[in-house]
Protein backbone atom coordinates (compact mmCIF):
# COMPACT_ATOMS: atom_id res chain seq x y z
CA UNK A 1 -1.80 -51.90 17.02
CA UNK A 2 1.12 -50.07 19.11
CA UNK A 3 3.50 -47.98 17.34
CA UNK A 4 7.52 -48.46 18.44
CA UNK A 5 8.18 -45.42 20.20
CA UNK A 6 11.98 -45.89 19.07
CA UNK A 7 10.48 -45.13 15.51
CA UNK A 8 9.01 -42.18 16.78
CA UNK A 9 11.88 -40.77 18.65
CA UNK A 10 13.81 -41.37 15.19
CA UNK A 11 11.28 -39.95 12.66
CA UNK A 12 13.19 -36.76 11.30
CA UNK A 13 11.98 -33.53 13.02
CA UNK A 14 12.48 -30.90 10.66
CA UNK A 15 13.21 -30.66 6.92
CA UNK A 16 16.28 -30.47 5.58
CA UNK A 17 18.15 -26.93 4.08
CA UNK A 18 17.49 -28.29 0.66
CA UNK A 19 13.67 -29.77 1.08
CA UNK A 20 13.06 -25.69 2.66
CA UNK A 21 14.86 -24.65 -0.41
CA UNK A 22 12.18 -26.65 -2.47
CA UNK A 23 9.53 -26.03 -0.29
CA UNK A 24 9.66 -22.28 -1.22
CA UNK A 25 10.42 -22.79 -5.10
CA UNK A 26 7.35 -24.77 -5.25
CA UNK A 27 5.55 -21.99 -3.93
CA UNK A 28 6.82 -19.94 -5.97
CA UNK A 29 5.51 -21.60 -8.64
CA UNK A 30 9.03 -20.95 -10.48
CA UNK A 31 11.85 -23.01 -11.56
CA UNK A 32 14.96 -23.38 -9.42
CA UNK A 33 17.06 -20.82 -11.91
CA UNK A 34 13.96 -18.70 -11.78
CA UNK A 35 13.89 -18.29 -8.47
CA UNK A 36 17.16 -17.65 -7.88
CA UNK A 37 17.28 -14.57 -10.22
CA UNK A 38 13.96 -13.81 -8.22
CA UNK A 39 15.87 -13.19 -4.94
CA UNK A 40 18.64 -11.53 -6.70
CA UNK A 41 21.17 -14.16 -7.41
CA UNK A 42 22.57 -14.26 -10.73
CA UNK A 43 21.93 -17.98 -11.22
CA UNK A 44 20.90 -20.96 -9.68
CA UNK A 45 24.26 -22.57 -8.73
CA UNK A 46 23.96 -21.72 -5.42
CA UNK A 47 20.49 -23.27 -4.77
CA UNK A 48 22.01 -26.34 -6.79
CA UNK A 49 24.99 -26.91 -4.60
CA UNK A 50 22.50 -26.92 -1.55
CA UNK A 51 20.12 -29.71 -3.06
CA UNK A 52 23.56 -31.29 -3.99
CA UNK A 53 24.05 -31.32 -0.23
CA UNK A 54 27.64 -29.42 -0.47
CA UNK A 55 26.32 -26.19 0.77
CA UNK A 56 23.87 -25.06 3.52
CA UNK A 57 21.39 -22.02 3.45
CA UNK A 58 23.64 -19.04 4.52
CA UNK A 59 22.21 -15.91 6.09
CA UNK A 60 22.88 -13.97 2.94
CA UNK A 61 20.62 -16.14 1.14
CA UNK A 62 18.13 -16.25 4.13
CA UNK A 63 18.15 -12.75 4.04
CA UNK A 64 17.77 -12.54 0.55
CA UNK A 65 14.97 -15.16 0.23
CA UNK A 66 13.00 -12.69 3.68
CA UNK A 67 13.37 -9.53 1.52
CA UNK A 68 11.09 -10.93 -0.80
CA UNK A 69 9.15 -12.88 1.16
CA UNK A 70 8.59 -11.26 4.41
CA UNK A 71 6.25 -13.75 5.25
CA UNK A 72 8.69 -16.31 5.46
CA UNK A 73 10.64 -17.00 8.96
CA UNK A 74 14.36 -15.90 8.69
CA UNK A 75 14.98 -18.71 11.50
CA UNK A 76 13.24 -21.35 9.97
CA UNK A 77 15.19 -20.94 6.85
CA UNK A 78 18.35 -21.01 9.01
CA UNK A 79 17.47 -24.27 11.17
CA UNK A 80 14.44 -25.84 9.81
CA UNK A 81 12.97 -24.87 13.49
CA UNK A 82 9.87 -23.58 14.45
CA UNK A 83 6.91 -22.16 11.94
CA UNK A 84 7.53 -21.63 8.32
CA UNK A 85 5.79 -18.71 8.67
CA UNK A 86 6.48 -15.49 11.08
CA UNK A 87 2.71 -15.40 12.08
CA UNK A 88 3.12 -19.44 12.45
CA UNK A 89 0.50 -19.20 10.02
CA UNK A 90 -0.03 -20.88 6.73
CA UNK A 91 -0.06 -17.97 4.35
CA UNK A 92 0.94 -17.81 0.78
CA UNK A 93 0.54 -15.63 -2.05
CA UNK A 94 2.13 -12.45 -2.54
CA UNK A 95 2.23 -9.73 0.41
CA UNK A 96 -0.15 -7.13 0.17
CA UNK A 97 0.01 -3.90 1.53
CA UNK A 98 -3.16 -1.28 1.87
CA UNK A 99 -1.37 1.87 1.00
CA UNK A 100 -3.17 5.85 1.44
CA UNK A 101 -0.19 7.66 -0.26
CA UNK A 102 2.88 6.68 -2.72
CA UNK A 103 5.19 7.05 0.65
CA UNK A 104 3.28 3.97 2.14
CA UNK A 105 5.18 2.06 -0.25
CA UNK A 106 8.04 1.93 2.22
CA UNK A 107 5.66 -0.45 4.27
CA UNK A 108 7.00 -3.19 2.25
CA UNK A 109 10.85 -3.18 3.37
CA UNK A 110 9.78 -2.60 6.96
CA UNK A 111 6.21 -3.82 7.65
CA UNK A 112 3.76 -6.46 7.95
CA UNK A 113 1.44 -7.38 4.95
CA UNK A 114 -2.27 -6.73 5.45
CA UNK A 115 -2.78 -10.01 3.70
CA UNK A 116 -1.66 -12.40 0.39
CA UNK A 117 -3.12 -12.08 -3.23
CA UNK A 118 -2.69 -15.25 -5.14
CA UNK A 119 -2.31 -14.37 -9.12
CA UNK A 120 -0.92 -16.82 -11.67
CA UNK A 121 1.91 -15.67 -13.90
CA UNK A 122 3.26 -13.06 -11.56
CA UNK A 123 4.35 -15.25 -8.59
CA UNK A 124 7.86 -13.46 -8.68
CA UNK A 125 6.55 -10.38 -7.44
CA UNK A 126 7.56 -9.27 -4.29
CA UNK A 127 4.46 -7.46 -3.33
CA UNK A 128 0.88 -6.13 -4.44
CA UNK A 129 0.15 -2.26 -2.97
CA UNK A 130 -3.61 -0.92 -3.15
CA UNK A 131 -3.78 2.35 -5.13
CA UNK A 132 -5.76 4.44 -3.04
CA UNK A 133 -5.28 7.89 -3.51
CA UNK A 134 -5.82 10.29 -6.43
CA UNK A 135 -3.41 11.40 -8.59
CA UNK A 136 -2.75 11.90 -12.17
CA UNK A 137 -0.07 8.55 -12.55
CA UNK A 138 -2.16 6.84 -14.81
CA UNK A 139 -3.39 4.16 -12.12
CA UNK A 140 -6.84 4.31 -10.99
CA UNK A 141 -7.70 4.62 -7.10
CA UNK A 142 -8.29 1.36 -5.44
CA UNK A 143 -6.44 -0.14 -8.64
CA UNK A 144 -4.02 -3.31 -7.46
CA UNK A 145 -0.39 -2.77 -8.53
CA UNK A 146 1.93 -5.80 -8.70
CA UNK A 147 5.80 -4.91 -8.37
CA UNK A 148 8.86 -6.44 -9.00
CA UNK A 149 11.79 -5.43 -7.17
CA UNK A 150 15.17 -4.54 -9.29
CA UNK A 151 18.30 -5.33 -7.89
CA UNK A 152 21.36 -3.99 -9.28
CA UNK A 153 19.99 -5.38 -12.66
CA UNK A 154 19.58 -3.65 -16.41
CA UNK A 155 16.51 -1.66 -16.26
CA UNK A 156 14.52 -2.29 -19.34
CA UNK A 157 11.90 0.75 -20.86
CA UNK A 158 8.88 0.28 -18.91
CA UNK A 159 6.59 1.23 -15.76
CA UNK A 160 8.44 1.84 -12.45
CA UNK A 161 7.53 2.58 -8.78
CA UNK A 162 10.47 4.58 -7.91
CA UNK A 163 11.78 5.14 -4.36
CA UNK A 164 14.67 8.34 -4.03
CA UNK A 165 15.11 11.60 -1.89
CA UNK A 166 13.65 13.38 -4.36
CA UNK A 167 10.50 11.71 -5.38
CA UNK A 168 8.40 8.63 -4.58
CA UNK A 169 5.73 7.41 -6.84
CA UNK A 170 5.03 5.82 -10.59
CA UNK A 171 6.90 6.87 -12.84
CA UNK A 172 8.60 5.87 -16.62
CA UNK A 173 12.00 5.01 -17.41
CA UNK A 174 14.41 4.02 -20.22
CA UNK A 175 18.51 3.56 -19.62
CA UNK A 176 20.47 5.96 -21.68
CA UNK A 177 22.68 3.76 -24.04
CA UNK A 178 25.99 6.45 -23.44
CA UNK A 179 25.70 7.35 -20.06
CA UNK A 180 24.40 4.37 -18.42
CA UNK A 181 21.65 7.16 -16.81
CA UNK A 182 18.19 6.42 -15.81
CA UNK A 183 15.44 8.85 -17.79
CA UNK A 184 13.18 9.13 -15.87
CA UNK A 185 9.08 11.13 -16.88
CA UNK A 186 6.21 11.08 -15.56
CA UNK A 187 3.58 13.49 -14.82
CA UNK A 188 4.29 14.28 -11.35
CA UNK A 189 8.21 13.78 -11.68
CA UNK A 190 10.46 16.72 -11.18
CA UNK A 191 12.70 17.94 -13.94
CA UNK A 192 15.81 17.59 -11.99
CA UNK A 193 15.26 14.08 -11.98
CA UNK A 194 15.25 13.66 -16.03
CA UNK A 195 18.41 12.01 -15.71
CA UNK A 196 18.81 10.17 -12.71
CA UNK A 197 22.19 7.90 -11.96
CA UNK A 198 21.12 4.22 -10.73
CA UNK A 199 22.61 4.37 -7.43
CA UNK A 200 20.04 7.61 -6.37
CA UNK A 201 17.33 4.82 -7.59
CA UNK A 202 16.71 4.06 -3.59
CA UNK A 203 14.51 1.45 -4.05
CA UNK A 204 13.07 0.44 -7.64
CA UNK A 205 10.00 -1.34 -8.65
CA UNK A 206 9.17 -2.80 -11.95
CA UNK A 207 5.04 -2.48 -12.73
CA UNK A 208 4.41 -6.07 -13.83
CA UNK A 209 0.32 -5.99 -13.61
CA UNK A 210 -2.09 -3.58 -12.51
CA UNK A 211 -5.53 -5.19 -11.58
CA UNK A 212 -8.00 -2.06 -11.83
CA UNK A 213 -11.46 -3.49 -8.85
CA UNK A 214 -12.86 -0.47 -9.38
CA UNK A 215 -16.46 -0.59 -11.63
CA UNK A 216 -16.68 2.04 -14.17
């Protein structure tokens, strides 16, 4: 049998801004709202108005969608051209990053992954750092620690990886209900950083698993 190469010069070449859209929620393993408050949107309107085929995948979204998935090509999401993948590699799961020190945590706005970890039930993490160094954080060395990244959002009481100029590392926190303030303890944490605004909160990571490998 001989194909119709007409058919073949018409088969579609690349997937649609919508079916990459999907392509990455299914990943995700996450609904479409999900998702969207994932990458920092408030809600999924956006992401509905693209599957409704009224909007296309602008670079804000791109950009949002790359910072939490740096394994995901910022021009393929643009123009469907090209790998998915910046490697051109089929990788999926959530970055991981090898750190030595608390200030390797940086690696994850501006470096490559040293691999994926695959973990059910915390696919909306935006990236898995190795705990290996000592220190008295509660966290055991070569533990896995799964972070979310806040945006701009309430912080709830709870575990934080917290990125400022004047400390980087684990830490607690709870918002004051009057001022609005981040308190912020820990162990290592410096007393001039008990009551921290959000905007000197750099960079802040919610804790949402910590996987300890290490045998007892």
């Amino acid at each position: 049998m001989t194909q119709n190469p007409n058919l073949v010069a018409d088969a579609p070449s690349k997937l649609t801004a919508w079916q990459r859209i999907e392509t990455l929620v299914k990943m995700s393993g996450m609904s479409i709202n999900a998702f969207a408050r994932c990458i920092g949107l408030s809600r999924g309107e956006n992401l509905y108005q693209i599957k409704k085929g009224n909007n296309g995948i602008s670079r804000e979204l791109a950009r949002r969608i790359v910072d939490y998935y740096p394994q995901i090509s910022f021009s393929w999401l643009m123009t469907g051209e090209g790998a998915m993948y910046v490697d051109g590699k089929s990788a999926t799961g959530i970055p991981f990053f090898n750190c030595s020190c608390p200030e390797d945590i940086h690696r994850i706005a501006n470096g490559e992954p040293d691999g994926y970890v695959a973990m059910p039930g915390l696919e909306d993490c935006c990236a898995v750092i190795a705990h290996n160094w000592r220190d008295k954080d509660g966290f055991p060395e070569g533990s896995y620690i799964f972070l979310h990244r806040m945006d701009n959002r309430y912080v709830r009481m709870g575990q934080y990886f917290l990125i400022s100029d004047q400390y980087v590392g684990a830490c607690y926190i709870r918002t004051l209900s009057k001022t609005r303030k981040l308190k912020v303890t820990g162990s290592k944490v410096p007393a001039t950083l008990n009551h921290l605004n959000r905007e000197e909160a750099r960079t802040l990571y919610q804790i949402r698993g910590v996987l300890n490998l290490v045998e007892k």
